[in-house]
N, C-alpha and C. Protein backbone atom coordinates (compact mmCIF):
# COMPACT_ATOMS: atom_id res chain seq x y z
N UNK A 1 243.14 -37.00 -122.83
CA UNK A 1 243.63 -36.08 -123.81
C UNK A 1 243.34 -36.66 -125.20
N UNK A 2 242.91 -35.97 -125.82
CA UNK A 2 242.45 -36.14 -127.36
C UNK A 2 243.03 -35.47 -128.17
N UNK A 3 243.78 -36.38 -129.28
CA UNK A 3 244.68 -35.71 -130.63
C UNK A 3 243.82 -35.98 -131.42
N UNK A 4 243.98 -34.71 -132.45
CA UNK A 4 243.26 -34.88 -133.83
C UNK A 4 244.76 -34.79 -134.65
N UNK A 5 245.08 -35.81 -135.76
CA UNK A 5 246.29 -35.56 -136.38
C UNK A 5 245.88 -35.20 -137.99
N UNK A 6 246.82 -34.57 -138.17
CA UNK A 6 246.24 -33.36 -139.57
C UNK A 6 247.02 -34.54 -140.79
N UNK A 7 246.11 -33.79 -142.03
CA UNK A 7 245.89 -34.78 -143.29
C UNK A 7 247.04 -35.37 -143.71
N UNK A 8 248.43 -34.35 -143.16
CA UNK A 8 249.98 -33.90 -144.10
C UNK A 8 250.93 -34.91 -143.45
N UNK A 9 250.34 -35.66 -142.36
CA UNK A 9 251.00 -36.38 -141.00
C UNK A 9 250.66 -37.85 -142.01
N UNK A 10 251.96 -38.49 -141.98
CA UNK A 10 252.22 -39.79 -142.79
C UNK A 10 251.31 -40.98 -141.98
N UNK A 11 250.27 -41.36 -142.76
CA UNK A 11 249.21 -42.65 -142.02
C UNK A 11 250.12 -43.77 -141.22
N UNK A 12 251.28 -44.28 -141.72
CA UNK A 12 252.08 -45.28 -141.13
C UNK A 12 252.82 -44.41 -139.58
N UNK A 13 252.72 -43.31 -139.36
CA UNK A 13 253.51 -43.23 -138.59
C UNK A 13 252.52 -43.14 -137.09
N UNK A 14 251.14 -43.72 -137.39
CA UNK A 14 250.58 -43.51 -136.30
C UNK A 14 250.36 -44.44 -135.35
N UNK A 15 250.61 -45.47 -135.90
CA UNK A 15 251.25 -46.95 -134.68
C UNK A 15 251.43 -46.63 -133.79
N UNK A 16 252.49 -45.44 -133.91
CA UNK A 16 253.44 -44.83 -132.70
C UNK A 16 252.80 -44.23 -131.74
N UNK A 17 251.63 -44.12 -131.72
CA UNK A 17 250.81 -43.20 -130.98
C UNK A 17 249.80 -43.78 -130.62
N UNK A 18 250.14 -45.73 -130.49
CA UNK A 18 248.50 -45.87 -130.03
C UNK A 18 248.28 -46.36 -128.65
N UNK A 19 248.91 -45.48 -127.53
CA UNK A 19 248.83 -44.83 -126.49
C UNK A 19 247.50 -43.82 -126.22
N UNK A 20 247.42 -42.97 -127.12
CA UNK A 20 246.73 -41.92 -126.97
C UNK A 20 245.87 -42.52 -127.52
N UNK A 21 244.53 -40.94 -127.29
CA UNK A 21 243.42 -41.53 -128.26
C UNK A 21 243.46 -39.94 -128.94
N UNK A 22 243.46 -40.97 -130.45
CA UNK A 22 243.52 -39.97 -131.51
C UNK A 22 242.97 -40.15 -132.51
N UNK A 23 242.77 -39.31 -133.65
CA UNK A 23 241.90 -39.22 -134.56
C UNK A 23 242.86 -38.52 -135.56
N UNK A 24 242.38 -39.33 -136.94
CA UNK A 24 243.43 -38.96 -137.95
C UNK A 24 242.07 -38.55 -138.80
N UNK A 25 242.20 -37.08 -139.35
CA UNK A 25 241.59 -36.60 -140.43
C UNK A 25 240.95 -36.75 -141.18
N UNK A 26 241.64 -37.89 -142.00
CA UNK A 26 240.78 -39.08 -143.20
C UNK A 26 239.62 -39.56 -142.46
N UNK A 27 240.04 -40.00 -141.06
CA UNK A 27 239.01 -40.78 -140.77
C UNK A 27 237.43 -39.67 -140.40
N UNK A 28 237.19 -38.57 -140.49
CA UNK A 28 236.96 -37.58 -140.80
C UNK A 28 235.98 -36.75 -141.42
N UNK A 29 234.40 -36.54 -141.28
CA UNK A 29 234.24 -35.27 -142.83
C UNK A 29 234.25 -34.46 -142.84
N UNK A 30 235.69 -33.85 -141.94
CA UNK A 30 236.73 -33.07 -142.00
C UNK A 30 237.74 -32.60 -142.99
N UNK A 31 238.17 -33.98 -143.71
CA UNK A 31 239.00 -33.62 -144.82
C UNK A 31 238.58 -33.16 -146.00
N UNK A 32 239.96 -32.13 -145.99
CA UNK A 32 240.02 -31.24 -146.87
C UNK A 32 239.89 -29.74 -146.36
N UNK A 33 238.88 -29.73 -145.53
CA UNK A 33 238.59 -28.44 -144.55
C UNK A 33 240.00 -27.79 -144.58
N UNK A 34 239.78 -26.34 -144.98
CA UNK A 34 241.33 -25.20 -144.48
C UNK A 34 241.44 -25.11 -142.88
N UNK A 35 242.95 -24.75 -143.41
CA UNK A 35 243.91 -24.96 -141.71
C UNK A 35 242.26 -23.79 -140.63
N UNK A 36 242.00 -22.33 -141.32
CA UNK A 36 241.00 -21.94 -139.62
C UNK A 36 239.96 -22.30 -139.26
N UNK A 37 239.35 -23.05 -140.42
CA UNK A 37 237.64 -23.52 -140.26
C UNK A 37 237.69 -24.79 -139.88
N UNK A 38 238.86 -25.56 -139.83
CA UNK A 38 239.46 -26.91 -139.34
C UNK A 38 239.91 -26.86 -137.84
N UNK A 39 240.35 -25.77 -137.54
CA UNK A 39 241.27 -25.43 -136.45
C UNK A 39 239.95 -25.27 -135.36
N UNK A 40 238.85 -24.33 -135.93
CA UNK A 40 237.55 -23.50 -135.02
C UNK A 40 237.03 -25.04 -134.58
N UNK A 41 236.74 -25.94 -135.65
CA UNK A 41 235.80 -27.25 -135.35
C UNK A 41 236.95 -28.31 -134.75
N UNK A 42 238.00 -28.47 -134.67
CA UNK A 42 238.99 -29.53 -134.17
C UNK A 42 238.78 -28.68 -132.37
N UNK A 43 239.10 -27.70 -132.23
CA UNK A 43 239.36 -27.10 -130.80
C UNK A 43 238.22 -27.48 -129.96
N UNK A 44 236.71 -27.89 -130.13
CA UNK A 44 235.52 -28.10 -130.02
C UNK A 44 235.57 -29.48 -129.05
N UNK A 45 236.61 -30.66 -129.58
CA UNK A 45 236.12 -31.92 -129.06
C UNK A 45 237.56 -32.48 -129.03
N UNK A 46 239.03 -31.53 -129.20
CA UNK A 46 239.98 -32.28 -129.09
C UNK A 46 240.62 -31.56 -128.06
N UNK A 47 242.28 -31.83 -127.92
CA UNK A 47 243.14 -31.32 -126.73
C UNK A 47 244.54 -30.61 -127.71
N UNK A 48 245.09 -31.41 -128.82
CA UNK A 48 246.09 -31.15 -129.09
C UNK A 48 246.00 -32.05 -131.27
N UNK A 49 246.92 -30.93 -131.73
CA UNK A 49 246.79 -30.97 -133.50
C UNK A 49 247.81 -31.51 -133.24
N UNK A 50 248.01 -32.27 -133.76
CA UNK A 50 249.28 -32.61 -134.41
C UNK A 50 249.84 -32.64 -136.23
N UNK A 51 250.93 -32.06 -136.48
CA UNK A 51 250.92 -31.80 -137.76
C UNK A 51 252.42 -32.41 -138.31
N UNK A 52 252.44 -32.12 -139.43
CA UNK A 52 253.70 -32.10 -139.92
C UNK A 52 254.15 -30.65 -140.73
N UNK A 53 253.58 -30.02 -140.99
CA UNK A 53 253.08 -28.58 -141.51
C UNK A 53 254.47 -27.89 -140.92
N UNK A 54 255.53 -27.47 -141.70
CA UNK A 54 256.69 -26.95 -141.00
C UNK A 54 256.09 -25.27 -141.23
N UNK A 55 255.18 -25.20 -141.73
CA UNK A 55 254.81 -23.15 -142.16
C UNK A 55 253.85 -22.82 -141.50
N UNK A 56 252.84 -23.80 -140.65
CA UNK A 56 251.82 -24.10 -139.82
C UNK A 56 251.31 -22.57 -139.00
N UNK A 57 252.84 -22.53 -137.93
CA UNK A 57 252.46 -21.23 -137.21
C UNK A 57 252.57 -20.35 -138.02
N UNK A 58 252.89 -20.22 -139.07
CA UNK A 58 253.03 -18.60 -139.68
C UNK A 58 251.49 -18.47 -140.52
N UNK A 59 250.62 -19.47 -140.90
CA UNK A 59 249.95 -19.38 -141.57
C UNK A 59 248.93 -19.16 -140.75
N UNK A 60 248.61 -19.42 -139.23
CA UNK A 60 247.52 -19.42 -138.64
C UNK A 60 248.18 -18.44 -137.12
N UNK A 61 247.06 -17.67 -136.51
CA UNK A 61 247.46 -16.92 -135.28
C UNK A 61 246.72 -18.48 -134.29
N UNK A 62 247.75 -19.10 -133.99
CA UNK A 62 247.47 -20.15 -133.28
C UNK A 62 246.81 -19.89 -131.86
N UNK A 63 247.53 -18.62 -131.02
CA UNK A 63 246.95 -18.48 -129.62
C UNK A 63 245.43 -18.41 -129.60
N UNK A 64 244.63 -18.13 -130.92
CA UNK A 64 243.36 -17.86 -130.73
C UNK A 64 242.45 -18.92 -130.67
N UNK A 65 243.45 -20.38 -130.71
CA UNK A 65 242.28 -21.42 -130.59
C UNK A 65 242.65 -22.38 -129.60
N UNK A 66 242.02 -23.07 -129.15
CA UNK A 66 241.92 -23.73 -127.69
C UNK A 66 242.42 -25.04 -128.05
N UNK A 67 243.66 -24.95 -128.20
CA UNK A 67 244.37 -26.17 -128.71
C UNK A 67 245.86 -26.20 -128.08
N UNK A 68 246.75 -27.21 -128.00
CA UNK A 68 248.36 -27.37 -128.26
C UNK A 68 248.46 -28.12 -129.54
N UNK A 69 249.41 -27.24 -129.69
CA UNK A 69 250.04 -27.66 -131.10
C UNK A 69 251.43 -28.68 -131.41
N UNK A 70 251.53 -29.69 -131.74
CA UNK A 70 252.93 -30.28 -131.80
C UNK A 70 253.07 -30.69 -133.56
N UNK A 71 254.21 -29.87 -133.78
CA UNK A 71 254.91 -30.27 -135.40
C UNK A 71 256.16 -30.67 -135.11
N UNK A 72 255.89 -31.82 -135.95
CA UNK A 72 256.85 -32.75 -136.36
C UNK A 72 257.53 -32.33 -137.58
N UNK A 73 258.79 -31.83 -137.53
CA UNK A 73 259.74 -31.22 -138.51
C UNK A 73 260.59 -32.10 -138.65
N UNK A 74 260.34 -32.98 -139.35
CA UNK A 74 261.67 -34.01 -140.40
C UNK A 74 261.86 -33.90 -141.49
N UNK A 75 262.63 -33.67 -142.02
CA UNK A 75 263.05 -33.71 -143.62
C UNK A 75 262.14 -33.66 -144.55
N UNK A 76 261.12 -34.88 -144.03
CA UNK A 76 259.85 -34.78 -145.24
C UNK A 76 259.05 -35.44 -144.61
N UNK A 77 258.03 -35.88 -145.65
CA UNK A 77 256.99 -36.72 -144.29
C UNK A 77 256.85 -38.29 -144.65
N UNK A 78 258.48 -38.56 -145.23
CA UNK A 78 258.56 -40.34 -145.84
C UNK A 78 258.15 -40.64 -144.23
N UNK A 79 258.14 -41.81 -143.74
CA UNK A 79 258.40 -42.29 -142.42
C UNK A 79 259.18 -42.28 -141.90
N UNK A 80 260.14 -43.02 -142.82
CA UNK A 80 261.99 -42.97 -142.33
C UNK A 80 262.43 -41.37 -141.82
N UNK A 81 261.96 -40.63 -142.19
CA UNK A 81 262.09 -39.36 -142.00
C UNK A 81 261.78 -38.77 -140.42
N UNK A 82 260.53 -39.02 -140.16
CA UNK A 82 259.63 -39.13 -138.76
C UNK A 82 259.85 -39.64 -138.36
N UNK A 83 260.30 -41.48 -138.31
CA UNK A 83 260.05 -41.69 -136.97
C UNK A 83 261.69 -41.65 -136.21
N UNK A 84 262.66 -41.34 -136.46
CA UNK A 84 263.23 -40.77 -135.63
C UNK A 84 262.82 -39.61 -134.80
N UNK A 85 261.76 -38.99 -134.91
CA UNK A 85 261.17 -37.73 -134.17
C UNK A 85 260.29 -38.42 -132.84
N UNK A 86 259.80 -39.62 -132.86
CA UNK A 86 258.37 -40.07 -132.11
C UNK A 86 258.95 -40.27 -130.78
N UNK A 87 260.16 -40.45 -129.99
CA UNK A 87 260.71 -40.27 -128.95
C UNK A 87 260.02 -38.84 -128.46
N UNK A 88 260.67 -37.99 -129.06
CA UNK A 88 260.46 -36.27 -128.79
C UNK A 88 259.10 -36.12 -128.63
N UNK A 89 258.43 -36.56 -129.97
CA UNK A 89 257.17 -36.35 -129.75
C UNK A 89 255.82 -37.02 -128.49
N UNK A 90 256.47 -38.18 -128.64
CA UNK A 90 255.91 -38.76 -127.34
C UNK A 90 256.53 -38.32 -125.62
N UNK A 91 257.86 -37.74 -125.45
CA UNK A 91 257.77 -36.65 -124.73
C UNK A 91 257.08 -35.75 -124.42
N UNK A 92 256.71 -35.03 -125.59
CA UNK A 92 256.14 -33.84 -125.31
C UNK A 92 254.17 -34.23 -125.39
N UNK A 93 253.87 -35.38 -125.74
CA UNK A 93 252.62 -35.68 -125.57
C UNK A 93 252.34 -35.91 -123.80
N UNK A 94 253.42 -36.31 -123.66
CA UNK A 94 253.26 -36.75 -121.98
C UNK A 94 253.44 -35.46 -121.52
N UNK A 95 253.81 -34.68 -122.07
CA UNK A 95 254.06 -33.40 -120.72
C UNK A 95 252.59 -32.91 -121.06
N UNK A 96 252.63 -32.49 -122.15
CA UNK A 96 250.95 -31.86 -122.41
C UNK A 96 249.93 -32.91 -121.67
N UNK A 97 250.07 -34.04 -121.72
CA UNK A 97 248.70 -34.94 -120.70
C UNK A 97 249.29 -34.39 -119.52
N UNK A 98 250.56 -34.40 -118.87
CA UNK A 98 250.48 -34.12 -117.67
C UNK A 98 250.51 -32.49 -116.78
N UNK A 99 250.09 -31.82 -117.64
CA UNK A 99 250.30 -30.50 -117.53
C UNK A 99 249.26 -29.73 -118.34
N UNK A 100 248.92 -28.50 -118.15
CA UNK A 100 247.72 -27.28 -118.87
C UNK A 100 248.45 -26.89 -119.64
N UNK A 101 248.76 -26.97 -120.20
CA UNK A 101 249.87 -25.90 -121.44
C UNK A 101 249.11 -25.06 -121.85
N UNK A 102 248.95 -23.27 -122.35
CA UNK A 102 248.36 -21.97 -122.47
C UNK A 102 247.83 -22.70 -123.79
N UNK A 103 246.63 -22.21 -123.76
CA UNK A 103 245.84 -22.70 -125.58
C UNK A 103 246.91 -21.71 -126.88
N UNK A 104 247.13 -22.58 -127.80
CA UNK A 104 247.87 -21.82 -128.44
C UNK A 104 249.47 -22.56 -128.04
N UNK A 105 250.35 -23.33 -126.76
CA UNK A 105 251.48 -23.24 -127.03
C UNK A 105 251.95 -24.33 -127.91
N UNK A 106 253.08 -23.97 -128.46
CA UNK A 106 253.06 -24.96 -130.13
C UNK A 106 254.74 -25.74 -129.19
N UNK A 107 254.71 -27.14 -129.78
CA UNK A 107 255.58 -27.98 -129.19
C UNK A 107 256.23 -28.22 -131.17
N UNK A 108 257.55 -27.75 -131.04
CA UNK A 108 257.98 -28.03 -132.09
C UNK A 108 259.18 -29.50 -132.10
N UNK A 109 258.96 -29.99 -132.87
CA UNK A 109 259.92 -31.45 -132.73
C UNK A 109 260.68 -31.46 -133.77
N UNK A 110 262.19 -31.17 -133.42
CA UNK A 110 262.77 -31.69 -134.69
C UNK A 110 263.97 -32.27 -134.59
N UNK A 111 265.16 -32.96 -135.47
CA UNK A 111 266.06 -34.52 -135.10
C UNK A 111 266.85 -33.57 -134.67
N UNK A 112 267.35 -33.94 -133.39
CA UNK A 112 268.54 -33.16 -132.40
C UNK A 112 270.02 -33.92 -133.04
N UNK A 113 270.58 -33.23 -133.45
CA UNK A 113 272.07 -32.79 -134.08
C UNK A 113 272.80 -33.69 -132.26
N UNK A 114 273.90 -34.65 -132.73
CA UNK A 114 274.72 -34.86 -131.88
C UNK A 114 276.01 -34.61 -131.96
């Protein structure tokens, strides 16, 4: 499974993820590219976006591209902010490796209220 993680996703918080094999944007001559002409060429050679983009689905008709989607909704995108989320998120990375999820289904992550 292959993540591409989008520009808005805090560089320090990707430690957390080096499990997977992923690809961060910058690294990229990708960046800068808009969310559908980014979305058409990411769906091509990856499995799953990862964002921090809390307006993400409203801005794009996501089912139309051959992707899973997981946003990370914390407060902001300090670190301190996120990485209380990377539990969840690394949950839901494991279900998507271990499972087909429909192109298009979006995994939203955000700090569960106790």
């Amino acid at each position: 499974m292959r993540i591409f993680v989008d520009e808005c996703v805090n560089r320090k918080l990707l430690s957390q993820f080096a499990k997977y094999d992923f690809t961060y944007i910058k690294d990229t001559p990708w960046r800068g590219t808009k969310n559908g002409a980014l979305l058409s060429l990411v769906q091509a050679e990856y499995d799953v976006f990862l964002t921090t983009d809390r307006h993400f689905p409203k801005q794009q008709n996501l089912s139309k591209f051959n992707l899973t989607f997981v946003i990370m909704r914390g407060i902001s995108n300090n670190i301190e902010d996120l990485l209380p989320l990377v539990p969840d998120t690394l949950a839901a990375l494991d279900k998507i490796r271990d499972g087909k999820p429909d192109p298009g289904t979006v995994y939203e992550i955000t700090l569960r209220q106790s």
